[in-house]
PDB file of N, CA and C in Angstrom:
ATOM      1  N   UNK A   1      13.500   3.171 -25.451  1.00  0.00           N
ATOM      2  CA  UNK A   1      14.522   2.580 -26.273  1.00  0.00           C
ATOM      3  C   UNK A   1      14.096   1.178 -26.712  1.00  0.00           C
ATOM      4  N   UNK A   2      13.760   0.515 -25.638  1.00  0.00           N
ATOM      5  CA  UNK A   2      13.007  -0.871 -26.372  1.00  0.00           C
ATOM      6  C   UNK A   2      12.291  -0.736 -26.929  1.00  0.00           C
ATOM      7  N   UNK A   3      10.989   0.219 -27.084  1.00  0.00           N
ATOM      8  CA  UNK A   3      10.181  -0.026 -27.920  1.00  0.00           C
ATOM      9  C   UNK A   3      10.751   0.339 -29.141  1.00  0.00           C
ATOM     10  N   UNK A   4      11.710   1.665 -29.408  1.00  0.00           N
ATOM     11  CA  UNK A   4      12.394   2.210 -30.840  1.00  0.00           C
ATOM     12  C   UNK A   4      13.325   0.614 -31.165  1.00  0.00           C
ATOM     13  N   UNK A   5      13.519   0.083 -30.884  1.00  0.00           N
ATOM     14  CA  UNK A   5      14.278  -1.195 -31.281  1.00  0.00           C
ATOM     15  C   UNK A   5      13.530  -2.358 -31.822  1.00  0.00           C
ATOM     16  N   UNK A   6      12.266  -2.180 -30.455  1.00  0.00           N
ATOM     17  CA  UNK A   6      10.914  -2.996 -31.705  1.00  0.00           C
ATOM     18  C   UNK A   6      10.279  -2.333 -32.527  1.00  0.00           C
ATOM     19  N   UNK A   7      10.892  -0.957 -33.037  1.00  0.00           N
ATOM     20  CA  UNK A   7       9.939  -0.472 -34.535  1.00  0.00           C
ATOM     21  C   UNK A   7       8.648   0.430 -34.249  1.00  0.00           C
ATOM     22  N   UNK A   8       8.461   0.354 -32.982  1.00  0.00           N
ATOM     23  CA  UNK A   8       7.363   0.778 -32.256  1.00  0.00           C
ATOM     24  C   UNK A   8       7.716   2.165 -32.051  1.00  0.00           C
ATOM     25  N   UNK A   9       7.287   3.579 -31.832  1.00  0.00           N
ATOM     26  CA  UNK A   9       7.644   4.829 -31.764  1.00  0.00           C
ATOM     27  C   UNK A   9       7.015   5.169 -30.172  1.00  0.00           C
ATOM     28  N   UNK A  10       7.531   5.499 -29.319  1.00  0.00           N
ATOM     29  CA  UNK A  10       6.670   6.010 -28.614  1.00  0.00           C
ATOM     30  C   UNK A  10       6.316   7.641 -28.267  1.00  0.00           C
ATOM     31  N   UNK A  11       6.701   8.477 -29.312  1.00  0.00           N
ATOM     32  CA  UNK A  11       6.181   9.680 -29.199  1.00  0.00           C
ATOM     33  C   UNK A  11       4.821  10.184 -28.963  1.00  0.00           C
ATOM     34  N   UNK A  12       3.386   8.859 -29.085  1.00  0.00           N
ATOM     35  CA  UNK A  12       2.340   8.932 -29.275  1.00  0.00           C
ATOM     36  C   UNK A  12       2.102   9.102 -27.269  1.00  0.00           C
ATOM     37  N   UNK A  13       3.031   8.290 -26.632  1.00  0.00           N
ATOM     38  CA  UNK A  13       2.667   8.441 -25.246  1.00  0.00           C
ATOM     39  C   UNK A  13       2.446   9.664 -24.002  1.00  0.00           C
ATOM     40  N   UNK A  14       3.199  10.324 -24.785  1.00  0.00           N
ATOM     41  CA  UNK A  14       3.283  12.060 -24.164  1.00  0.00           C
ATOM     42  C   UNK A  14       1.790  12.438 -24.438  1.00  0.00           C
ATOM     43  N   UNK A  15       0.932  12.246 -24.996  1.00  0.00           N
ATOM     44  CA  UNK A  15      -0.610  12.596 -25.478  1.00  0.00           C
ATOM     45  C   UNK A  15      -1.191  12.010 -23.890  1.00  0.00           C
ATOM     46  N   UNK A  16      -1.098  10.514 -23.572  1.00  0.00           N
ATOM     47  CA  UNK A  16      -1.285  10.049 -22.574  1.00  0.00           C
ATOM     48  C   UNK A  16      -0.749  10.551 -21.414  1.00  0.00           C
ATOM     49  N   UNK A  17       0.395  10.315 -21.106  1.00  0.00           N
ATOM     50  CA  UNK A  17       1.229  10.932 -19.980  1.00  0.00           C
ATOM     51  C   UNK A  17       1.076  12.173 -19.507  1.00  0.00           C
ATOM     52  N   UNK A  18       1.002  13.464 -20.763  1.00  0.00           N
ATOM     53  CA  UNK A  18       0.829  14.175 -19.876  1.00  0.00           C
ATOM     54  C   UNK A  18      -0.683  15.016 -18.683  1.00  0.00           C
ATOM     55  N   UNK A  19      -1.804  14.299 -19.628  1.00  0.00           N
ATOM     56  CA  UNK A  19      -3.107  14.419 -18.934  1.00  0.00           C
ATOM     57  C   UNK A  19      -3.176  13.481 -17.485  1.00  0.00           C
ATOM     58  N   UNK A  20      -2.436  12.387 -18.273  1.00  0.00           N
ATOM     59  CA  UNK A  20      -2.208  11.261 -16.581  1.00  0.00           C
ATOM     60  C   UNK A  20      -1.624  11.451 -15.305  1.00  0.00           C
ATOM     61  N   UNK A  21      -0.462  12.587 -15.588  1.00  0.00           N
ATOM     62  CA  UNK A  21       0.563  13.261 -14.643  1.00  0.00           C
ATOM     63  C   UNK A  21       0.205  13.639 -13.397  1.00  0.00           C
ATOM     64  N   UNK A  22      -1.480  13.805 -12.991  1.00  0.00           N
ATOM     65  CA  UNK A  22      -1.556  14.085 -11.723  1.00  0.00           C
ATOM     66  C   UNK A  22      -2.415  13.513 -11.268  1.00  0.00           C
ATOM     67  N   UNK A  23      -2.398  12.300 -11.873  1.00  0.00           N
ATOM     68  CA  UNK A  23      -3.229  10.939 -10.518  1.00  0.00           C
ATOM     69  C   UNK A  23      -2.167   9.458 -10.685  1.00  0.00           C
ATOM     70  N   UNK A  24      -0.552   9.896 -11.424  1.00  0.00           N
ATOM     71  CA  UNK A  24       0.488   9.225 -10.953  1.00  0.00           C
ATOM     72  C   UNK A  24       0.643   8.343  -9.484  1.00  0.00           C
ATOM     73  N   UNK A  25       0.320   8.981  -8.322  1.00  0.00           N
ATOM     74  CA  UNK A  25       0.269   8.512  -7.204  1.00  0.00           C
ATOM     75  C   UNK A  25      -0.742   7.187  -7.676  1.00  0.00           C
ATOM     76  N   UNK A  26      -2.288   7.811  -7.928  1.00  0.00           N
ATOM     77  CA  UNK A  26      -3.281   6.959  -7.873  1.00  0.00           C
ATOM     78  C   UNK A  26      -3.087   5.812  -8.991  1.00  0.00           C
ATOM     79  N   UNK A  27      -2.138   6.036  -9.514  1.00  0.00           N
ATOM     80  CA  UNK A  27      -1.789   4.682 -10.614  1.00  0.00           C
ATOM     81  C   UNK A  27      -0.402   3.634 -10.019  1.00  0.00           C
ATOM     82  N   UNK A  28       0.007   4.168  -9.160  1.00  0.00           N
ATOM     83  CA  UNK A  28       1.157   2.987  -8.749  1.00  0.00           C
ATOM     84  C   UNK A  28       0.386   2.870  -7.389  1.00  0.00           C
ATOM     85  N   UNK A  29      -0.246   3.556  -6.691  1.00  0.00           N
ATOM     86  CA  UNK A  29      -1.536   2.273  -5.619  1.00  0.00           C
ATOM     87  C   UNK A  29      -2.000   1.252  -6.094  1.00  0.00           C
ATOM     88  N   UNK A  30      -2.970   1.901  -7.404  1.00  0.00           N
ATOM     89  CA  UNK A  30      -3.573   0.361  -7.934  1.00  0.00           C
ATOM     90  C   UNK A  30      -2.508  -0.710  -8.501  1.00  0.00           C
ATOM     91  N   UNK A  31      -1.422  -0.190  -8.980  1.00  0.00           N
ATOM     92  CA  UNK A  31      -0.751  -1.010  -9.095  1.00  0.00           C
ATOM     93  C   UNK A  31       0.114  -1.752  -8.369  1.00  0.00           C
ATOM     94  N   UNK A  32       0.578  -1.427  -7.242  1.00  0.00           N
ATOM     95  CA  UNK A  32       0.791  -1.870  -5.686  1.00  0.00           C
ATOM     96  C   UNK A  32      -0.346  -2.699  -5.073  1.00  0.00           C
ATOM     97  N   UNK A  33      -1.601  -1.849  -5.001  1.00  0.00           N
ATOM     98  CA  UNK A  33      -2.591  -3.478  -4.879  1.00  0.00           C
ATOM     99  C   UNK A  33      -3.195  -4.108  -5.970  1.00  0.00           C
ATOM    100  N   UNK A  34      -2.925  -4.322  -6.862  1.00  0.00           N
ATOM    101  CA  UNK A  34      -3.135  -5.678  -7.698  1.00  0.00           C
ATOM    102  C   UNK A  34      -1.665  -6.570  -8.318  1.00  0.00           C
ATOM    103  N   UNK A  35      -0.400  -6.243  -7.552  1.00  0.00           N
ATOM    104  CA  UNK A  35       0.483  -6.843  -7.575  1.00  0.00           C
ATOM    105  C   UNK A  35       0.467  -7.447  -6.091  1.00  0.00           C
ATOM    106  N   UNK A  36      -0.054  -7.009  -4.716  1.00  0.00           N
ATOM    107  CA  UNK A  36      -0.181  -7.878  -3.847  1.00  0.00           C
ATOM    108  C   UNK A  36      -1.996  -8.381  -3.802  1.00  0.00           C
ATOM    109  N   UNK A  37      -2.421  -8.598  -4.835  1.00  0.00           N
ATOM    110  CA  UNK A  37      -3.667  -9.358  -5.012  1.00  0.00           C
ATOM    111  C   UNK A  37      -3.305 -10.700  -5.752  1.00  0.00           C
ATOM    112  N   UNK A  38      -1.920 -10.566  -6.967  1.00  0.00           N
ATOM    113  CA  UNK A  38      -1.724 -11.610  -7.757  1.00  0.00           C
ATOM    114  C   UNK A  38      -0.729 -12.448  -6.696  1.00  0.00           C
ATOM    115  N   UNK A  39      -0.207 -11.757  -5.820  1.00  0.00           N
ATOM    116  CA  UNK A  39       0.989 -12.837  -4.885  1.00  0.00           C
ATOM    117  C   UNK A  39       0.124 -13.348  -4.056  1.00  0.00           C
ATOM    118  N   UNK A  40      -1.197 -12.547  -3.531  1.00  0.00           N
ATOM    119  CA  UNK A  40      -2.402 -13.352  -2.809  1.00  0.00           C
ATOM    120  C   UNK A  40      -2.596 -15.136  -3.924  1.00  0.00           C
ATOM    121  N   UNK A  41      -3.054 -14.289  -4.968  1.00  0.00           N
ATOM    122  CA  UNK A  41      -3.746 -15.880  -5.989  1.00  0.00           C
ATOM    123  C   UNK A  41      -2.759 -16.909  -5.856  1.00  0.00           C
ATOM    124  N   UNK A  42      -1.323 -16.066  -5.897  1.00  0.00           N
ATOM    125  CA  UNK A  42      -0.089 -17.011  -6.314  1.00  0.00           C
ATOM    126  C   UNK A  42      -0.172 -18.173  -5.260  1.00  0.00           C
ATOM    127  N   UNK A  43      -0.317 -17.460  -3.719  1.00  0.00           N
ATOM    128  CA  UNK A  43       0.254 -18.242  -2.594  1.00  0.00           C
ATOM    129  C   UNK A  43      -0.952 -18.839  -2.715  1.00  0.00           C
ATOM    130  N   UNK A  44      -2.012 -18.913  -2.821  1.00  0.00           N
ATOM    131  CA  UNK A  44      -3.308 -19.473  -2.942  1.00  0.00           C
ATOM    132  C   UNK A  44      -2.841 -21.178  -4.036  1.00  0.00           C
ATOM    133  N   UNK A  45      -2.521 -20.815  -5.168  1.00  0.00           N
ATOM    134  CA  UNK A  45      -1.854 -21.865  -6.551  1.00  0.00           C
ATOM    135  C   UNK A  45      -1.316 -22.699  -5.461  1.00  0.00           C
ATOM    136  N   UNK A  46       0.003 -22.201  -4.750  1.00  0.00           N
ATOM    137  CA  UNK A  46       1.001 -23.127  -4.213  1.00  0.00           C
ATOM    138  C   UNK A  46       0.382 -23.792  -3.063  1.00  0.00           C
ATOM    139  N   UNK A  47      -0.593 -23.124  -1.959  1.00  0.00           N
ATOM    140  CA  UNK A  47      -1.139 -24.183  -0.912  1.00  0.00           C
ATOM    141  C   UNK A  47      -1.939 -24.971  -1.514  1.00  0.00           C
ATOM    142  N   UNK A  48      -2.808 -24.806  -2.990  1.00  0.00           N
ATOM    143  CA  UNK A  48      -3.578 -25.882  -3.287  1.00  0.00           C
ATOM    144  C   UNK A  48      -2.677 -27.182  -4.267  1.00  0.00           C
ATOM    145  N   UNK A  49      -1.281 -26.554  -4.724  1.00  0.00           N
ATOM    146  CA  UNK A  49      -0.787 -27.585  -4.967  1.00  0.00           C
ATOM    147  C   UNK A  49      -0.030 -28.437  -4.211  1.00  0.00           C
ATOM    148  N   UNK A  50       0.099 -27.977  -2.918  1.00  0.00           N
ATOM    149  CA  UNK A  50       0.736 -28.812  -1.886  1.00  0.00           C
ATOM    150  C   UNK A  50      -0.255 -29.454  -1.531  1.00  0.00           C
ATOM    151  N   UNK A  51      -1.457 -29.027  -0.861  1.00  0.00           N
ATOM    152  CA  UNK A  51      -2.333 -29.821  -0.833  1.00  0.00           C
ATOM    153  C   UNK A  51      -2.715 -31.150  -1.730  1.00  0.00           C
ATOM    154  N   UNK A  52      -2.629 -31.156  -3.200  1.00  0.00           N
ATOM    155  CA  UNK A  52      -3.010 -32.316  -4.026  1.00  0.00           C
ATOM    156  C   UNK A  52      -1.860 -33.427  -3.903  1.00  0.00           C
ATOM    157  N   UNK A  53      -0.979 -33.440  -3.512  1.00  0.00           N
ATOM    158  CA  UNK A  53      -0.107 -34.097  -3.611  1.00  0.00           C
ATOM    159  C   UNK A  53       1.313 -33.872  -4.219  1.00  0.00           C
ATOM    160  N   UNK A  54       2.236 -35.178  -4.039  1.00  0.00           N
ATOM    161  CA  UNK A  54       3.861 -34.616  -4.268  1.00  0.00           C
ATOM    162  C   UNK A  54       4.144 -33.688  -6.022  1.00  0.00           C
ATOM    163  N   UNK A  55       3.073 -34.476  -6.797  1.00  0.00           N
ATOM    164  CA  UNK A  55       3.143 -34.049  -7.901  1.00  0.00           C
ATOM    165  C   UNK A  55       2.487 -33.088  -8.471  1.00  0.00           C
ATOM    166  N   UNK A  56       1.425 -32.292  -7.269  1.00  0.00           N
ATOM    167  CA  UNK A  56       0.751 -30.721  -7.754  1.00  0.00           C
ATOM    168  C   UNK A  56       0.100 -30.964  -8.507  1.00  0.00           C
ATOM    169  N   UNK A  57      -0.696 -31.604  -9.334  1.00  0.00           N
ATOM    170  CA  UNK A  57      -1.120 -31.701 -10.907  1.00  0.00           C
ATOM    171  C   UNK A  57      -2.502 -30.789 -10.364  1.00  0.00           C
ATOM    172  N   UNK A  58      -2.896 -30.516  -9.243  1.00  0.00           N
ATOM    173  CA  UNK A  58      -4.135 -29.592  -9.354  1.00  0.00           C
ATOM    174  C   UNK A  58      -3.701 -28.042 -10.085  1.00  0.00           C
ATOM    175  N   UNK A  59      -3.045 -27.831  -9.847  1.00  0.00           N
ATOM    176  CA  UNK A  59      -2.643 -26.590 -10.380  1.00  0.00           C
ATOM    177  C   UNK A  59      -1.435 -26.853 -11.288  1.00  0.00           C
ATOM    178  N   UNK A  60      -1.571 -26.440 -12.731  1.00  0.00           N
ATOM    179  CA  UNK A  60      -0.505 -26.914 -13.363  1.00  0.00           C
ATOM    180  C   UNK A  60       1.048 -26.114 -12.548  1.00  0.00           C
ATOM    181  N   UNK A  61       2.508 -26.898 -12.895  1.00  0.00           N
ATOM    182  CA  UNK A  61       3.327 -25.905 -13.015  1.00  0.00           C
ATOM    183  C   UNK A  61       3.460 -25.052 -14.109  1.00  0.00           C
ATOM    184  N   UNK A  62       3.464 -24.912 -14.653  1.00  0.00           N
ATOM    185  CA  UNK A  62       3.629 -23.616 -15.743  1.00  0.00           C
ATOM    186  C   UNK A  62       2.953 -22.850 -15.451  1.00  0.00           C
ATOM    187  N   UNK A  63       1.535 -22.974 -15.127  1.00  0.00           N
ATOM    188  CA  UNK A  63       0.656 -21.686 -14.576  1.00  0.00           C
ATOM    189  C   UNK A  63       1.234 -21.189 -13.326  1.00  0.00           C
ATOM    190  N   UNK A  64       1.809 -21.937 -12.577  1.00  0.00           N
ATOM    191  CA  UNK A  64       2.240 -20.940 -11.123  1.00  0.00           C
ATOM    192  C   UNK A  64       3.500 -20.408 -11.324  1.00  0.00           C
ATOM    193  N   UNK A  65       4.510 -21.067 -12.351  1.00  0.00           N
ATOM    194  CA  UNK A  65       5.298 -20.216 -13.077  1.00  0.00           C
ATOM    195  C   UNK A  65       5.150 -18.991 -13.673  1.00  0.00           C
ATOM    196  N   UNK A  66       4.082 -18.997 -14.706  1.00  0.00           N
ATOM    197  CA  UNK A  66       3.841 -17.693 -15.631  1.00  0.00           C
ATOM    198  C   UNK A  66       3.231 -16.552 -14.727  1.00  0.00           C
ATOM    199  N   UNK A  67       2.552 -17.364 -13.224  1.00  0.00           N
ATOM    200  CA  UNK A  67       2.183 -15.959 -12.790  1.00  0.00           C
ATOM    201  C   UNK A  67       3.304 -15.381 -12.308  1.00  0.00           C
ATOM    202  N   UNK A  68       3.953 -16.230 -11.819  1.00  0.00           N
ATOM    203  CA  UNK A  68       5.104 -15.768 -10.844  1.00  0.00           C
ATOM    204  C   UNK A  68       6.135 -14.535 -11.730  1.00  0.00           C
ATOM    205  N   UNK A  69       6.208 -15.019 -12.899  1.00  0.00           N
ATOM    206  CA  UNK A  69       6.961 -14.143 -13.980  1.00  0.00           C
ATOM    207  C   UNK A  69       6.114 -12.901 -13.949  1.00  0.00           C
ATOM    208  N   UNK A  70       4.873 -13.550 -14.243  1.00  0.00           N
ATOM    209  CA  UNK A  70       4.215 -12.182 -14.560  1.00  0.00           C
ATOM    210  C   UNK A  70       4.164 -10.833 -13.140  1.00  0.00           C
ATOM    211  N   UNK A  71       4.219 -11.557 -11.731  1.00  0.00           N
ATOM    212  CA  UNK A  71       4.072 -10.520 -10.704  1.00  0.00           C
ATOM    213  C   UNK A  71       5.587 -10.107 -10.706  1.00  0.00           C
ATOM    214  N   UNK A  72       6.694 -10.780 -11.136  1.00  0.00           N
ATOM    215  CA  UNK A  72       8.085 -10.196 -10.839  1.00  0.00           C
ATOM    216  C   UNK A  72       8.119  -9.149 -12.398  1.00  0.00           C
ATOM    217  N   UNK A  73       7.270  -9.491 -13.683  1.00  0.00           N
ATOM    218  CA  UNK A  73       7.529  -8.159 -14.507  1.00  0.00           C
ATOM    219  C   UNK A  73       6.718  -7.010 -14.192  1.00  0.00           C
ATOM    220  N   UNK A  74       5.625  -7.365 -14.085  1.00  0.00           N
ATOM    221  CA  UNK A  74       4.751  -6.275 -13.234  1.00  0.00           C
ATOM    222  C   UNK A  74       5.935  -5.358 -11.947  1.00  0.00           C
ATOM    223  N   UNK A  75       5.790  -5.866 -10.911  1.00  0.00           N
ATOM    224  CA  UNK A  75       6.624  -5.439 -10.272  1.00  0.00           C
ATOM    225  C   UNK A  75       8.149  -4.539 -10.528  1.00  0.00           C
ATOM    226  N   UNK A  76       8.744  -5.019 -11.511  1.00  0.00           N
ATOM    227  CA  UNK A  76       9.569  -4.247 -12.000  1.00  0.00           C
ATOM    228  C   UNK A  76       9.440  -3.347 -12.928  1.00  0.00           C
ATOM    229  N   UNK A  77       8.232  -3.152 -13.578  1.00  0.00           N
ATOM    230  CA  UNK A  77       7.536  -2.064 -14.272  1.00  0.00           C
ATOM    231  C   UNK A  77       7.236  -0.842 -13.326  1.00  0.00           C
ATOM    232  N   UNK A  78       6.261  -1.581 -12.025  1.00  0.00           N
ATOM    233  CA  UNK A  78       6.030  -0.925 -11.571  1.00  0.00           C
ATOM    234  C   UNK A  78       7.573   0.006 -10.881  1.00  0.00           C
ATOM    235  N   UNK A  79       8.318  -0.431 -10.661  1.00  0.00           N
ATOM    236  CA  UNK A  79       9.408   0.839  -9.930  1.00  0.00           C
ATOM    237  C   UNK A  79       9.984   1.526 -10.704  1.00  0.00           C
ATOM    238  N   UNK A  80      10.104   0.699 -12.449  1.00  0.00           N
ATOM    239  CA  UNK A  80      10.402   1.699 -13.281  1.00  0.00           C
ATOM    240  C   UNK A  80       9.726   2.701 -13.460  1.00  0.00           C
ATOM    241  N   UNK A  81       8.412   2.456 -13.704  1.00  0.00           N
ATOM    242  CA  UNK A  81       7.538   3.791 -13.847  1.00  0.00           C
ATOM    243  C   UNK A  81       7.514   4.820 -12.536  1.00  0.00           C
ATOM    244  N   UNK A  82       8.199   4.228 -11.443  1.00  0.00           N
ATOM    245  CA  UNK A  82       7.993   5.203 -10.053  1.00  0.00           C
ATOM    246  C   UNK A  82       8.796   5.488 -10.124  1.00  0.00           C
ATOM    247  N   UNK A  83      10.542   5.266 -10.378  1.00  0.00           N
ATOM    248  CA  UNK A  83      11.543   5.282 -10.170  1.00  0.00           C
ATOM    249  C   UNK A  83      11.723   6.573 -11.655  1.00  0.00           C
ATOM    250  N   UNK A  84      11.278   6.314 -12.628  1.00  0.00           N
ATOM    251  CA  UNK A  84      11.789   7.003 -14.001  1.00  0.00           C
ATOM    252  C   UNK A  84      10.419   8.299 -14.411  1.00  0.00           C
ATOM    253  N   UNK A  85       9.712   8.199 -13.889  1.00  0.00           N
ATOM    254  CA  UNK A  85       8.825   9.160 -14.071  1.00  0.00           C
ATOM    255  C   UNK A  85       8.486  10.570 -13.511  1.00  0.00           C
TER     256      UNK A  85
END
């Protein structure tokens, strides 16, 4: 539905999906470990910005922001696709 709202069709995905359908498992592993590989980097960002001092400037904030967004959309992709598939 979001994508038909951005203009985007996704009837082209069933071409994909359905050859993909039986290594499903093997696609939400990898995606289970490289969502706890990016909360690895994340916590990695935050001890080196505690480390630099009160004001973090070693690691920008916005970058430990955008990942953080990015592992909580990931993450919620990921259960949609486990949850809806």
């Amino acid at each position: 539905m979001l994508l038909a709202s951005a203009g985007i069709g996704s009837a082209w995905l069933v071409g994909i999906a359905v050859p993909a359908a039986p290594y499903r498992l093997w696609f939400v592993a990898f995606g289970v470990i490289s969502l706890v590989a990016g909360g690895i980097l994340l916590a990695r960002q935050q001890a080196r910005a505690a480390r630099c001092g009160a004001d973090g400037r070693c690691v920008p904030t916005a970058l430990r922001a955008a990942t953080l967004v990015g592992l909580v959309v990931g993450g919620v992709l990921l259960w949609l696709g486990y949850r809806y598939a």
